[in-house]
N, C-alpha and C. Protein backbone atom coordinates (compact mmCIF):
# COMPACT_ATOMS: atom_id res chain seq x y z
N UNK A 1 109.51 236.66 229.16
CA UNK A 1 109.26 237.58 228.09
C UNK A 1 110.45 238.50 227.84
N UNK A 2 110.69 238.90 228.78
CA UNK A 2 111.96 239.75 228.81
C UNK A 2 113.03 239.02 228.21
N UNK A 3 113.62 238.00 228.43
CA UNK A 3 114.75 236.91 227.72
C UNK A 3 114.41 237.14 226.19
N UNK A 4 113.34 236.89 225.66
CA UNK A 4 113.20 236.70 224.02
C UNK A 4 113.43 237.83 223.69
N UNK A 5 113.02 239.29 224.05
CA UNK A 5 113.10 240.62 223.88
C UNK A 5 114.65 240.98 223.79
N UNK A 6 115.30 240.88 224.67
CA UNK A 6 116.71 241.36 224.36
C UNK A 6 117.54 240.35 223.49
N UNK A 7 117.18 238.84 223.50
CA UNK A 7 117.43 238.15 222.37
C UNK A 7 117.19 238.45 220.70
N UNK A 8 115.76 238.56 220.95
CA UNK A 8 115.43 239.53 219.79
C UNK A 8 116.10 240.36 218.95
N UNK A 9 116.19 241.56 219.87
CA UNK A 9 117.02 242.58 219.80
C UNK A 9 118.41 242.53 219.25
N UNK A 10 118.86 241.62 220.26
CA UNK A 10 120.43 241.70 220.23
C UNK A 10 120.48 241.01 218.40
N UNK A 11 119.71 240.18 218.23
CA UNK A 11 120.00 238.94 216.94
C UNK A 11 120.13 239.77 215.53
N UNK A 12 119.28 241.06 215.95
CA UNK A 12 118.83 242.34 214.94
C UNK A 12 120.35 243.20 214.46
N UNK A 13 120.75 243.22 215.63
CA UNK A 13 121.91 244.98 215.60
C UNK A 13 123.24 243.62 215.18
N UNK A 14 123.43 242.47 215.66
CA UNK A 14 124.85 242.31 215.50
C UNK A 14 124.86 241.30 214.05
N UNK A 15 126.09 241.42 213.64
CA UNK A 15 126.27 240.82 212.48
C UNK A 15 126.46 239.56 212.81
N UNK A 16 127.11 238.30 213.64
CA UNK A 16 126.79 237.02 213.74
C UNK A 16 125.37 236.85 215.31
N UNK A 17 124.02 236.42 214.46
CA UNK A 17 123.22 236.26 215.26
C UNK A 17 123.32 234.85 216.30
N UNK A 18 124.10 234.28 215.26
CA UNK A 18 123.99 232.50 216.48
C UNK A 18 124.96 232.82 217.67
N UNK A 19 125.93 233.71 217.79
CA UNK A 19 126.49 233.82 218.97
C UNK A 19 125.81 234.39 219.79
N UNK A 20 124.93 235.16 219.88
CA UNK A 20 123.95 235.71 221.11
C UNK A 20 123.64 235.09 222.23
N UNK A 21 123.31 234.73 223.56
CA UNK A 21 123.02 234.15 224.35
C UNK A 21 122.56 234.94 225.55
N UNK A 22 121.43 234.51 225.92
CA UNK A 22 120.93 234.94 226.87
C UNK A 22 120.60 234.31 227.97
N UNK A 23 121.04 234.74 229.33
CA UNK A 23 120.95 233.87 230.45
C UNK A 23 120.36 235.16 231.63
N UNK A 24 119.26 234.32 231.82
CA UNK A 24 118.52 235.29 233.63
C UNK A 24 118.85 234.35 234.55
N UNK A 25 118.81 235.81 235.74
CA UNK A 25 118.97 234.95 237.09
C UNK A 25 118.15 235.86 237.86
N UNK A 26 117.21 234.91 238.78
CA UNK A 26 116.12 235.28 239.02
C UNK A 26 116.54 235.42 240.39
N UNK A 27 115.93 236.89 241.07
CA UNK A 27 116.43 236.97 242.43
C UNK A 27 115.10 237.21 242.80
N UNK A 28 114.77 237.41 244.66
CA UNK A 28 113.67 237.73 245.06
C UNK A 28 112.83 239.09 244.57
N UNK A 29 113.73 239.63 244.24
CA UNK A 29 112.98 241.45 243.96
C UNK A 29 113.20 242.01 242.71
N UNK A 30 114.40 240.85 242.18
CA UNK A 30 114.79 242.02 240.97
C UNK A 30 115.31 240.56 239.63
N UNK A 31 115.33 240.87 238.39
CA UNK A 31 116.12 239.81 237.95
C UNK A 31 117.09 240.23 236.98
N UNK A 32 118.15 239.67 236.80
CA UNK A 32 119.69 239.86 236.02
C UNK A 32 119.42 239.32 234.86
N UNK A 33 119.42 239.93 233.70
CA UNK A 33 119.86 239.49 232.20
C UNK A 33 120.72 239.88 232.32
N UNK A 34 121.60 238.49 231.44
CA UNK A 34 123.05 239.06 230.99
C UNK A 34 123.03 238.46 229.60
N UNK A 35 123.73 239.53 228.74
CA UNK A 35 123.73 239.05 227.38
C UNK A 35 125.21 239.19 226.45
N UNK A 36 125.31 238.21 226.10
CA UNK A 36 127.05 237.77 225.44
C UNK A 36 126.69 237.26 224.39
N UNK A 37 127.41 238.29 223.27
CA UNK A 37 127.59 238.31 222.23
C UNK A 37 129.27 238.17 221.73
N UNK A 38 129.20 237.81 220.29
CA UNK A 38 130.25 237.89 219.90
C UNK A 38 131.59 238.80 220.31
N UNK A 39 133.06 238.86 219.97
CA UNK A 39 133.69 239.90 220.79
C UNK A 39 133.70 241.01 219.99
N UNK A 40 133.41 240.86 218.78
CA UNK A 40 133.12 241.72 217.99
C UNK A 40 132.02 242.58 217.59
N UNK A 41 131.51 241.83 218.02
CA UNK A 41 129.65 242.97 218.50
C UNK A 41 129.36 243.68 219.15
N UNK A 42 130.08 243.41 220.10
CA UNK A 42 129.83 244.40 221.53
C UNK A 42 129.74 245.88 221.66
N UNK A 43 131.06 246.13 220.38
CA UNK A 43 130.80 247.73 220.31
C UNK A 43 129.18 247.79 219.58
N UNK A 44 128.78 246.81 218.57
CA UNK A 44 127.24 247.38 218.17
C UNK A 44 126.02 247.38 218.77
N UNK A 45 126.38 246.36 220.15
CA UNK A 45 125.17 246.31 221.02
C UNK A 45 125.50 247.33 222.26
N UNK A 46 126.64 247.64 222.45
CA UNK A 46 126.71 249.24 223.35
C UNK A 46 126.14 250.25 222.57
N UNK A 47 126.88 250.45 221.47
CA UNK A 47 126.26 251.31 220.33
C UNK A 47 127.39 252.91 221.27
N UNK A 48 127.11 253.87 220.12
CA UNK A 48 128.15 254.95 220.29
C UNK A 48 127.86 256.22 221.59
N UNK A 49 129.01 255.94 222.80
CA UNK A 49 128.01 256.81 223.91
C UNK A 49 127.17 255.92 224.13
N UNK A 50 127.07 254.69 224.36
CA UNK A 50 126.29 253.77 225.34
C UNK A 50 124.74 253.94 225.28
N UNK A 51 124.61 254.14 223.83
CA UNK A 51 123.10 254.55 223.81
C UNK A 51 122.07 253.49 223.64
N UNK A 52 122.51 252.54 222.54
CA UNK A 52 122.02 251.27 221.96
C UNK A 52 121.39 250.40 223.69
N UNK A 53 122.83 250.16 224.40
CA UNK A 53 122.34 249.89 225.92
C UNK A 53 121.23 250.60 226.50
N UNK A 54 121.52 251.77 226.49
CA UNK A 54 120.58 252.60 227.23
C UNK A 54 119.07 252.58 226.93
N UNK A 55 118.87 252.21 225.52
CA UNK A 55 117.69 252.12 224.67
C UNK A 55 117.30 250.30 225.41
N UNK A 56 118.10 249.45 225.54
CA UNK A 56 117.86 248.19 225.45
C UNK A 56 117.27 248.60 227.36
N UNK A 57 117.88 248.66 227.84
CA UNK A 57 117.37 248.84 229.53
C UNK A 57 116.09 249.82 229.32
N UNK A 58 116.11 250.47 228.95
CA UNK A 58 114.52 251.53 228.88
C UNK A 58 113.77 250.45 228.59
N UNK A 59 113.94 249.85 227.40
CA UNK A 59 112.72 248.94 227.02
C UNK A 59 112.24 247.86 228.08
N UNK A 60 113.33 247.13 228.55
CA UNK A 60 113.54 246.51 229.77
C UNK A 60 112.65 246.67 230.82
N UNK A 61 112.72 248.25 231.51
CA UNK A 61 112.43 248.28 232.30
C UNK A 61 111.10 249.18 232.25
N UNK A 62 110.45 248.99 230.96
CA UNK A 62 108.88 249.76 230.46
C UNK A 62 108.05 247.89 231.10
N UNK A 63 109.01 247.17 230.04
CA UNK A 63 108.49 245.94 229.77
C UNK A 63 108.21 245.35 231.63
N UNK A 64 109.26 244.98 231.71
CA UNK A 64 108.80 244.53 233.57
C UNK A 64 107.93 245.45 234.21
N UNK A 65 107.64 246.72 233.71
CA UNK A 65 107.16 247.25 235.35
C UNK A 65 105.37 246.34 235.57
N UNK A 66 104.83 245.55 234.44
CA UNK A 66 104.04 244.94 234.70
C UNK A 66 104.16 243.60 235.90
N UNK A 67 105.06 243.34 235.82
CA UNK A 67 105.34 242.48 236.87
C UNK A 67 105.88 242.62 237.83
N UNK A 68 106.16 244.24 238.45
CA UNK A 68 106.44 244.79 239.46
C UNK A 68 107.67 244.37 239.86
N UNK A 69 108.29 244.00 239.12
CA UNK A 69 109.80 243.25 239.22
C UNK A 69 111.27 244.71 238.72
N UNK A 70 112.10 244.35 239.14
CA UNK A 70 113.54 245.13 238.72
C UNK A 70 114.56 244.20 237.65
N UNK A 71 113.94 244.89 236.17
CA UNK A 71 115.23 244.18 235.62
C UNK A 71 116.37 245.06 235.32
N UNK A 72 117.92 244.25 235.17
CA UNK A 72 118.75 244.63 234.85
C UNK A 72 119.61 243.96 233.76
N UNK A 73 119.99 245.00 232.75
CA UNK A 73 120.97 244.13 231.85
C UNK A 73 122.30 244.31 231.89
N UNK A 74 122.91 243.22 231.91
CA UNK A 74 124.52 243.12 231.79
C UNK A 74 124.69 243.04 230.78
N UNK A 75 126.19 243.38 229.79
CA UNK A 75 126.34 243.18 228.82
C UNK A 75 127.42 242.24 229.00
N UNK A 76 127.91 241.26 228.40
CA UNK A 76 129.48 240.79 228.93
C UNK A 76 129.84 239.80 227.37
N UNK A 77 131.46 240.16 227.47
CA UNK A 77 131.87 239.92 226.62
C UNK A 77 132.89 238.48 225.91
């Protein structure tokens, strides 16, 4: 659920949506999204003062606490 959500997301804020990609890696306690976007997007999915991120991990981590899990998002470029 979490994967489609920041996919979602990300497909919304940046101007080329087909470059988006989303890849988890599932650990025992916690799991890693990482999400790579265009090189030119990146400033719109940080957003100004790292807020856009900050907004995307809040949601993140409202969304998991049902599954008692730790997510984290990477951004990478």
């Amino acid at each position: 659920m979490e994967k489609e959500l920041v996919e979602y997301v990300a497909q919304q804020i940046v101007d080329e949506p087909d470059k988006v990609t989303v890849n988890v890696i599932e650990g025992e306690k916690s799991t890693i999204i990482e999400l790579r976007v265009g090189s030119e997007d990146v400033g719109k999915v940080i957003g100004k003062h790292g807020r856009i991120a900050h907004a995307l991990r809040t949601i993140l981590s409202a969304a998991s606490t049902k599954n008692g899990r730790r997510v984290s998002l990477e951004i990478l470029d």
